[in-house]
N, C-alpha and C. Protein backbone atom coordinates (compact mmCIF):
# COMPACT_ATOMS: atom_id res chain seq x y z
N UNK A 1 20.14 -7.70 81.22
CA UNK A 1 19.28 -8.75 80.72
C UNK A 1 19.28 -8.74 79.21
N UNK A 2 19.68 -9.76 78.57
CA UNK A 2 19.62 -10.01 77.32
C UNK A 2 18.42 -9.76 76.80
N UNK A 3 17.83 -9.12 75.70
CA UNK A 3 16.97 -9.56 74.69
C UNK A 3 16.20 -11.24 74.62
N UNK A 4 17.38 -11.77 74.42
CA UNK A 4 16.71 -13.00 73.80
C UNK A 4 16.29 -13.71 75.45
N UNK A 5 16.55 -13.07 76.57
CA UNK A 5 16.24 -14.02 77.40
C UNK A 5 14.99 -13.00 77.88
N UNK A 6 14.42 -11.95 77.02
CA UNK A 6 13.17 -10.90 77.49
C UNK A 6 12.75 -12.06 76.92
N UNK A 7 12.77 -12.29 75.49
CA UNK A 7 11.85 -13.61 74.55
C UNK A 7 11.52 -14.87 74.98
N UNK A 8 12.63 -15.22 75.38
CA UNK A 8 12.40 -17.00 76.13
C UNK A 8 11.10 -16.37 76.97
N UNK A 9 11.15 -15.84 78.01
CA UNK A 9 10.33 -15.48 79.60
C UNK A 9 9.12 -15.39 79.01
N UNK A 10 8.68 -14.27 77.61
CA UNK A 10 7.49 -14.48 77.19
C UNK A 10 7.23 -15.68 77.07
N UNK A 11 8.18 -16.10 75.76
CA UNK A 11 7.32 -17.67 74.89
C UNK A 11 6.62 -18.50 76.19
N UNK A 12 8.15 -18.67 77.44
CA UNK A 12 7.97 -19.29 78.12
C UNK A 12 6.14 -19.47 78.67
N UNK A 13 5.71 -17.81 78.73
CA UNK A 13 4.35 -18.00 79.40
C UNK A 13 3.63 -18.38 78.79
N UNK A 14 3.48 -18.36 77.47
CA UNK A 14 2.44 -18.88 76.31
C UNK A 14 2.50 -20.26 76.37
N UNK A 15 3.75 -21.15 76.33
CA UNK A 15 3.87 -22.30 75.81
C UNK A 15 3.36 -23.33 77.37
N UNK A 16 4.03 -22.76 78.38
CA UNK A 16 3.63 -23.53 79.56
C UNK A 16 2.69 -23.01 80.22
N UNK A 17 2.72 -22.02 80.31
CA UNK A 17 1.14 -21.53 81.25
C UNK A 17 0.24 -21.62 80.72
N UNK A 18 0.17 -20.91 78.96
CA UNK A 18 -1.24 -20.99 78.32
C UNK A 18 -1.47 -22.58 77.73
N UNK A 19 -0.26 -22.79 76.92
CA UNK A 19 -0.58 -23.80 76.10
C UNK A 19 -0.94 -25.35 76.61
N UNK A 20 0.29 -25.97 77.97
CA UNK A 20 0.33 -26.36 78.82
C UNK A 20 -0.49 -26.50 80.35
N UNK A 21 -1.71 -25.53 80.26
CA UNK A 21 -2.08 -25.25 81.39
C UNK A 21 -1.27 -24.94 82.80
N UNK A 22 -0.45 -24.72 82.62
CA UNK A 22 0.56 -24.88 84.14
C UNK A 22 0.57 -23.79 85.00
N UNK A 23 -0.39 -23.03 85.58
CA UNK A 23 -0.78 -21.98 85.91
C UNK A 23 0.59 -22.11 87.55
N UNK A 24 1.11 -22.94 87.76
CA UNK A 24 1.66 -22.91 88.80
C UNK A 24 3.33 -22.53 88.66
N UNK A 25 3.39 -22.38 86.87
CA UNK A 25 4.33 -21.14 87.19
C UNK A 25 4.05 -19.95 87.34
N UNK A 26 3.19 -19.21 87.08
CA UNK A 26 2.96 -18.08 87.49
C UNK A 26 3.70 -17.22 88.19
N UNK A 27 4.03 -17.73 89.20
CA UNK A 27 4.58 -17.51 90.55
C UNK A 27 6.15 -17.05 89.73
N UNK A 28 6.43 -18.15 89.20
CA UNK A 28 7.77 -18.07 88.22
C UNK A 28 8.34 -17.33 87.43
N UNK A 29 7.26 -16.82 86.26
CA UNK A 29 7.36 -15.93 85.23
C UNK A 29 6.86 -14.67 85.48
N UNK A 30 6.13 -14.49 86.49
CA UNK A 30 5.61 -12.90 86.63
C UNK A 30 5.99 -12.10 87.99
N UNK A 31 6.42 -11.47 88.23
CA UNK A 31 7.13 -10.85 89.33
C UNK A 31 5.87 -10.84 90.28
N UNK A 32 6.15 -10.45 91.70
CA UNK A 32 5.07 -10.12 92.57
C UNK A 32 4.26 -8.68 92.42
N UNK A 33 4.73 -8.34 91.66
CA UNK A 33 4.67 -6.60 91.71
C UNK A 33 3.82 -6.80 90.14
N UNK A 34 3.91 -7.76 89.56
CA UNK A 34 2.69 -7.61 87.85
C UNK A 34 1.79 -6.58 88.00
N UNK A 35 1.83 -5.56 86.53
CA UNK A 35 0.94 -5.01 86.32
C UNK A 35 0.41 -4.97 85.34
N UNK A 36 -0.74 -5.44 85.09
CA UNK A 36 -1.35 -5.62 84.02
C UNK A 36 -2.10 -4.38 83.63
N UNK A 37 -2.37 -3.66 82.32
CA UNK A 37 -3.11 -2.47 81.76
C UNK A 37 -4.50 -3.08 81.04
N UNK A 38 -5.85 -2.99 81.76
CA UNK A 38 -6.59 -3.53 80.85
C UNK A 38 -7.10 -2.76 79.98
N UNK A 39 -8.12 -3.44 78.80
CA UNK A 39 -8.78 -2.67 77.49
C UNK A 39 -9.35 -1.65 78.11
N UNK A 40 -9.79 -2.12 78.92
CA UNK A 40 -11.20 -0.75 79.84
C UNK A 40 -10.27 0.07 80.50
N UNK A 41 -9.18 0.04 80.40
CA UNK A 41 -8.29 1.56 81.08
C UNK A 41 -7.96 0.84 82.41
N UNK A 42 -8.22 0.21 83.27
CA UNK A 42 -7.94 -0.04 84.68
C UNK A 42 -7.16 -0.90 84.50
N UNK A 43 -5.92 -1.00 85.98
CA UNK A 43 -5.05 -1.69 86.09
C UNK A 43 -5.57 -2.56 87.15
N UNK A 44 -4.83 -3.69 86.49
CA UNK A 44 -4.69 -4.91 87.83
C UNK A 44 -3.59 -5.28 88.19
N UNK A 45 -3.42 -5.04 89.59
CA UNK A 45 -1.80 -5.16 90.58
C UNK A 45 -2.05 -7.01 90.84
N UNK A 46 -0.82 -7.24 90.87
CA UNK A 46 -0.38 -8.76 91.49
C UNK A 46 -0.68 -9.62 90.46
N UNK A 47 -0.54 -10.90 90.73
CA UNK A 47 -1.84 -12.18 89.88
C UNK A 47 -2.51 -12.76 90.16
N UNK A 48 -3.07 -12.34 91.20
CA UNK A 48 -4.62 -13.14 91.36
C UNK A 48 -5.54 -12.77 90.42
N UNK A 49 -5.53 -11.57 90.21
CA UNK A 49 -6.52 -11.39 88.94
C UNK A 49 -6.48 -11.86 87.19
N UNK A 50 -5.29 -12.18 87.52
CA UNK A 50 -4.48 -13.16 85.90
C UNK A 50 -4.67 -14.69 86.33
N UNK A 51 -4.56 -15.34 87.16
CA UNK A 51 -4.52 -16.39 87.49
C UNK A 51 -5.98 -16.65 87.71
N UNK A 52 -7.16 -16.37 87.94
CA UNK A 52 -8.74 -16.43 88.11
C UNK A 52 -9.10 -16.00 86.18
N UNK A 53 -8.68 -15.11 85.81
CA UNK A 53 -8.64 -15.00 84.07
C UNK A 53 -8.63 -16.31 83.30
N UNK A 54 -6.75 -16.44 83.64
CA UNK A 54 -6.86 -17.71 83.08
C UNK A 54 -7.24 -19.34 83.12
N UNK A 55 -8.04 -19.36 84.95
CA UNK A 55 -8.78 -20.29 85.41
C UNK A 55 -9.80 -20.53 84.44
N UNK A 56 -10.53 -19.16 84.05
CA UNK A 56 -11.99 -18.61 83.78
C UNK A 56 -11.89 -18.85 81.60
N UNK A 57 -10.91 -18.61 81.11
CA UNK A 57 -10.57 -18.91 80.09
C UNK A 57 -10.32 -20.29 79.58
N UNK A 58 -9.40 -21.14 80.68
CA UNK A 58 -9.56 -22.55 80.89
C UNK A 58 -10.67 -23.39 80.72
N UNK A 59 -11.85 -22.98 81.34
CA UNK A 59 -13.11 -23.35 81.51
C UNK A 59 -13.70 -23.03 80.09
N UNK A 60 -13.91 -21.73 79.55
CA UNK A 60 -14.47 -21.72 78.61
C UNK A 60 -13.88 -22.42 77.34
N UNK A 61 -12.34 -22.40 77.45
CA UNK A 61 -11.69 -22.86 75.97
C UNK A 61 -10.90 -24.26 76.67
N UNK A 62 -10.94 -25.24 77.05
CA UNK A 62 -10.23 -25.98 77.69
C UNK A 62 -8.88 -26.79 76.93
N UNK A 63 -9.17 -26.49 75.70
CA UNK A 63 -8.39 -27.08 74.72
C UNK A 63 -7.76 -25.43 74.14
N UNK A 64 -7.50 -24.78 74.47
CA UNK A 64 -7.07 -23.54 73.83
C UNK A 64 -5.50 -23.64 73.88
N UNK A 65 -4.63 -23.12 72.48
CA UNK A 65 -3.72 -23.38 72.41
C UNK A 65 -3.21 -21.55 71.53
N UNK A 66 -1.89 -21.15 71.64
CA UNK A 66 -1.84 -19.89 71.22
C UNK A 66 -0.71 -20.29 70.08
N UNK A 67 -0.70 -19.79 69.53
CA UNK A 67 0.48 -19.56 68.39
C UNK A 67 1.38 -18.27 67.94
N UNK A 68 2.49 -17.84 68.60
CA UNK A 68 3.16 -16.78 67.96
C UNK A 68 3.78 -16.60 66.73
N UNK A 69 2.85 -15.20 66.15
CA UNK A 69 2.58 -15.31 65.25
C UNK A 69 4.39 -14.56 64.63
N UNK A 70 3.99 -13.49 65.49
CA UNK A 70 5.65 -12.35 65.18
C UNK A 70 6.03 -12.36 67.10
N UNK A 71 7.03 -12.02 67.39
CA UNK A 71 7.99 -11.47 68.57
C UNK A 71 8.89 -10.63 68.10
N UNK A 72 8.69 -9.67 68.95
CA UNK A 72 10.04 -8.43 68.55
C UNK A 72 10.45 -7.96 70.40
N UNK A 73 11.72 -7.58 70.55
CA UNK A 73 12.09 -7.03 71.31
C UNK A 73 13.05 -5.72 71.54
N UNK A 74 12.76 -5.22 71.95
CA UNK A 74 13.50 -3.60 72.28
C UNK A 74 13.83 -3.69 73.47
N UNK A 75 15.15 -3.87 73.81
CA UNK A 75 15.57 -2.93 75.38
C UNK A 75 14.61 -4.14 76.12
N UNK A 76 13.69 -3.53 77.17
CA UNK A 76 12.90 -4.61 78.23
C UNK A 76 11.42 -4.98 77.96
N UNK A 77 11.25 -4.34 76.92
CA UNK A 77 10.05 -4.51 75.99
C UNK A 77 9.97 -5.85 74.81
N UNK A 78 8.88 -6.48 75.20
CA UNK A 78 8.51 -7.72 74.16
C UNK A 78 7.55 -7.39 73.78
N UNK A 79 7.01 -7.34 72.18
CA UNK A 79 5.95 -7.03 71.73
C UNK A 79 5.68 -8.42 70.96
N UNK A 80 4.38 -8.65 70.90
CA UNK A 80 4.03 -10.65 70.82
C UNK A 80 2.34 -10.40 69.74
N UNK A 81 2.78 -10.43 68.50
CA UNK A 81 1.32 -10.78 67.87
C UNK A 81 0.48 -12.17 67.90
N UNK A 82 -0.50 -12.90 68.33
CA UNK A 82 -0.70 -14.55 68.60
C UNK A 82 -1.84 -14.62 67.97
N UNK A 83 -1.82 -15.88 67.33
CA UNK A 83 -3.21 -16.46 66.96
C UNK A 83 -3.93 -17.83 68.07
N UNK A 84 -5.08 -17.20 68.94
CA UNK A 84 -5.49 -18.05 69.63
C UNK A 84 -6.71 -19.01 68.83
N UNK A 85 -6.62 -20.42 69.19
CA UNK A 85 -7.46 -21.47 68.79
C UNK A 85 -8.14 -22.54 70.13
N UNK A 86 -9.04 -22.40 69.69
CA UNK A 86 -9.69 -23.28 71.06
C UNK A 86 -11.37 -23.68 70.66
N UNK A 87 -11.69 -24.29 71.07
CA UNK A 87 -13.49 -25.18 71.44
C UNK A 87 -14.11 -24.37 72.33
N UNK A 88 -15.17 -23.77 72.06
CA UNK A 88 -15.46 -23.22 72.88
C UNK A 88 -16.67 -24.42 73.97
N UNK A 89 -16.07 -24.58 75.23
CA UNK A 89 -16.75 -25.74 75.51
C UNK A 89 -17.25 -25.49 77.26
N UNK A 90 -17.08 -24.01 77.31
CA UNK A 90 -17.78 -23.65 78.87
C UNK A 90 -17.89 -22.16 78.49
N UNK A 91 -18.77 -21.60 79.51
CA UNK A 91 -19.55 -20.23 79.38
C UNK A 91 -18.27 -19.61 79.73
N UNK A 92 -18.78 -18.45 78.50
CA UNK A 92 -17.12 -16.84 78.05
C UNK A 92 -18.04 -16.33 77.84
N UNK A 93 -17.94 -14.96 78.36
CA UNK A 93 -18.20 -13.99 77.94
C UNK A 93 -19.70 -13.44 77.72
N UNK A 94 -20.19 -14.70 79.09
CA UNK A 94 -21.62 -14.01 78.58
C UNK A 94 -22.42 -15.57 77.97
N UNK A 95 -21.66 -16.13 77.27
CA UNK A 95 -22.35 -17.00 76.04
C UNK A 95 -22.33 -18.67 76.50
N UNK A 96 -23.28 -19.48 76.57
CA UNK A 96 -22.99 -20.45 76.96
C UNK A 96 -22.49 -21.57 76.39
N UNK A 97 -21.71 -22.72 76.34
CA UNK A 97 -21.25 -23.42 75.46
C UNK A 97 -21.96 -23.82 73.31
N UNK A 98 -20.75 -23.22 72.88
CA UNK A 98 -21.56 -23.34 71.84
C UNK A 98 -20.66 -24.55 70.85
N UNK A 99 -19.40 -25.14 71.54
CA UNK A 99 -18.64 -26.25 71.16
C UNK A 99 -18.54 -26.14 69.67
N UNK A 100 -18.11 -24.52 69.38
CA UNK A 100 -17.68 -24.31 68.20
C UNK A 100 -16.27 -23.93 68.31
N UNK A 101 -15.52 -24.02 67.38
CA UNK A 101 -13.86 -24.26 66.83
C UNK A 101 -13.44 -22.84 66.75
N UNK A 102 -12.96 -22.05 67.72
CA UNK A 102 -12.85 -20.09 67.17
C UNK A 102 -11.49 -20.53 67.36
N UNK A 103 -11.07 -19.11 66.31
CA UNK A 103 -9.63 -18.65 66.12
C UNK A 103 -10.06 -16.77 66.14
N UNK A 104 -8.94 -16.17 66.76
CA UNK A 104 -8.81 -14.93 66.89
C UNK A 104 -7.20 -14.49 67.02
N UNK A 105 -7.32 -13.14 67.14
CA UNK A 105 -5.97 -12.53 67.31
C UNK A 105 -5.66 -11.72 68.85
N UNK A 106 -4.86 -11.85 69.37
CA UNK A 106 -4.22 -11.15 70.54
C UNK A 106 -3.10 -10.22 70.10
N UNK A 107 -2.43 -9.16 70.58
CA UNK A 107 -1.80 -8.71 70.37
C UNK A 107 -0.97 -8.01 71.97
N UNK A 108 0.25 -8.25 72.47
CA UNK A 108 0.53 -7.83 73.49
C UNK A 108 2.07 -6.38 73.92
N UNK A 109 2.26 -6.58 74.81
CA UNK A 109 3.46 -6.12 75.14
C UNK A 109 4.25 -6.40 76.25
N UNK A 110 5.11 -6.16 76.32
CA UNK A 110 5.33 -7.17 78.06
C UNK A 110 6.80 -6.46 78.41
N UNK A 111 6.32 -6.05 79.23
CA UNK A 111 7.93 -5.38 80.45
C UNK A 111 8.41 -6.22 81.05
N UNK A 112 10.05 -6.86 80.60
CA UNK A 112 10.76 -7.92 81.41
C UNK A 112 11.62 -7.36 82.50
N UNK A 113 11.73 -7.72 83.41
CA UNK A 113 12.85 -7.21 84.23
C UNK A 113 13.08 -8.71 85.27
N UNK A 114 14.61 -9.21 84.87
CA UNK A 114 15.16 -10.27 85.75
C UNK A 114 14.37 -11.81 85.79
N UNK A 115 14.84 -12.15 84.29
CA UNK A 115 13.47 -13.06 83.55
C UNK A 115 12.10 -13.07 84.45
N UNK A 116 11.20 -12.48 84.78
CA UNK A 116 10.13 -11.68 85.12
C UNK A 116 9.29 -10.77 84.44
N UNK A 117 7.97 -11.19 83.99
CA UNK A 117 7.18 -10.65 83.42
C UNK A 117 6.81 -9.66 84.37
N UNK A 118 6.87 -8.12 84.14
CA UNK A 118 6.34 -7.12 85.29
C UNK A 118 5.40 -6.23 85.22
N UNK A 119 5.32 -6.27 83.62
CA UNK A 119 3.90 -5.17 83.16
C UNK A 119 3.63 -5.94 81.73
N UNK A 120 2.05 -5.45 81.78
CA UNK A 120 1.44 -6.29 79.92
C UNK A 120 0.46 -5.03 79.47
N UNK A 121 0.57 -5.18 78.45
CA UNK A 121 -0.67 -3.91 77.44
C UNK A 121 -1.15 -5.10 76.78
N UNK A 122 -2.37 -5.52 76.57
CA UNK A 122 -2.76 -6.33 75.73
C UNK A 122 -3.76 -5.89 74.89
N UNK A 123 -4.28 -6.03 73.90
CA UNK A 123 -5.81 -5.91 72.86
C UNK A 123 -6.13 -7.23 72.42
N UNK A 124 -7.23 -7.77 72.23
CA UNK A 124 -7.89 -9.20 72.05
C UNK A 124 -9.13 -8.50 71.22
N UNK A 125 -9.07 -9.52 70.33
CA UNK A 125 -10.18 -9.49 69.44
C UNK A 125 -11.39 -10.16 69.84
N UNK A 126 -12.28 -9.34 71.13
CA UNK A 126 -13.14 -9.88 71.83
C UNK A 126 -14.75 -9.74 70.88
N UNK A 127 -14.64 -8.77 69.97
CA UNK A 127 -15.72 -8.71 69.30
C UNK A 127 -15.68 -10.18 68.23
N UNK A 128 -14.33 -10.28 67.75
CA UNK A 128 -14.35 -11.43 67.09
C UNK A 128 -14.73 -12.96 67.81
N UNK A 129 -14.11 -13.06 68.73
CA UNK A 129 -14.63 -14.22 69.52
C UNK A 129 -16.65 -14.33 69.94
N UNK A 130 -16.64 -12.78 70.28
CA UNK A 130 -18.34 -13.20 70.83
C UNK A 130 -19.17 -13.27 69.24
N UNK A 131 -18.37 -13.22 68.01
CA UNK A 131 -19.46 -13.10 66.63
C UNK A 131 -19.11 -14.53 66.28
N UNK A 132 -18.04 -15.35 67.01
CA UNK A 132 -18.09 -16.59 66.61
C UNK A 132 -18.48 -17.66 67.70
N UNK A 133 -18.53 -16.77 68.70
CA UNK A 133 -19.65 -18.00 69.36
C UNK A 133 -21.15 -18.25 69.86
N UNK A 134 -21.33 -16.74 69.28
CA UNK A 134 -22.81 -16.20 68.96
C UNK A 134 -23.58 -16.87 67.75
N UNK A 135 -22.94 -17.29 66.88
CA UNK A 135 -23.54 -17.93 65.48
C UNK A 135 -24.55 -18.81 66.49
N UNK A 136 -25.81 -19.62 65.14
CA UNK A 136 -26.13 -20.44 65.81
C UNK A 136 -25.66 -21.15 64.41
């Protein structure tokens, strides 16, 4: 597997799944076997639990759009710095619509195998998002 086709498979998920809403590739870009590593240490097997995420993110940011910022790749490893932008215009995180304009940072990693997303490490700047939609 090429490098540059580890890169396409990412962009691919940002630009059509996130940016696009198209949650019905999923199926497409992430193997059956996805493992996701969350902040809190626990893993989540398959994508139902990514696919209810990004239902649940949908809702709160409905206009949310990502921007890559850097991409680098090693071997089967994609590492992806992003600047997310969105309205906050349904309850995240606790907070109920505050139909304010946030920008934050994501930062990921992503195990390709057979254009197939198969594992992610992610960090999100969740303190930053709840201090900007906490303002009054």
């Amino acid at each position: 597997m090429s490098t540059k086709s580890n890169k396409a498979t990412v962009t691919k998920f940002f630009i059509e799944v996130i940016n696009k809403k198209n949650l019905d590739l999923i199926g497409v870009i992430f193997s059956q076997n996805y493992l996701s590593h969350g902040m809190d240490g626990k893993e989540y097997y398959g994508m139902k639990d990514s696919i209810d995420f990004f239902k649940y993110l949908f809702e709160g940011f409905p206009d949310i759009q990502y921007a890559i910022d850097h991409i680098i790749e090693e071997q089967d490893l994609v590492a992806v710095s992003l600047t997310a932008m969105g309205t906050h215009q349904g309850e995240f995180l606790g907070y109920p619509p505050s139909f304010k304009r946030v920008r934050y940072k994501e930062m990921y990693f992503f195990r390709v195998l057979n254009d197939q997303i198969i594992e992610r490490w992610g960090m999100q700047d969740v303190a930053g998002i709840k201090e900007q939609i906490s303002k009054q």
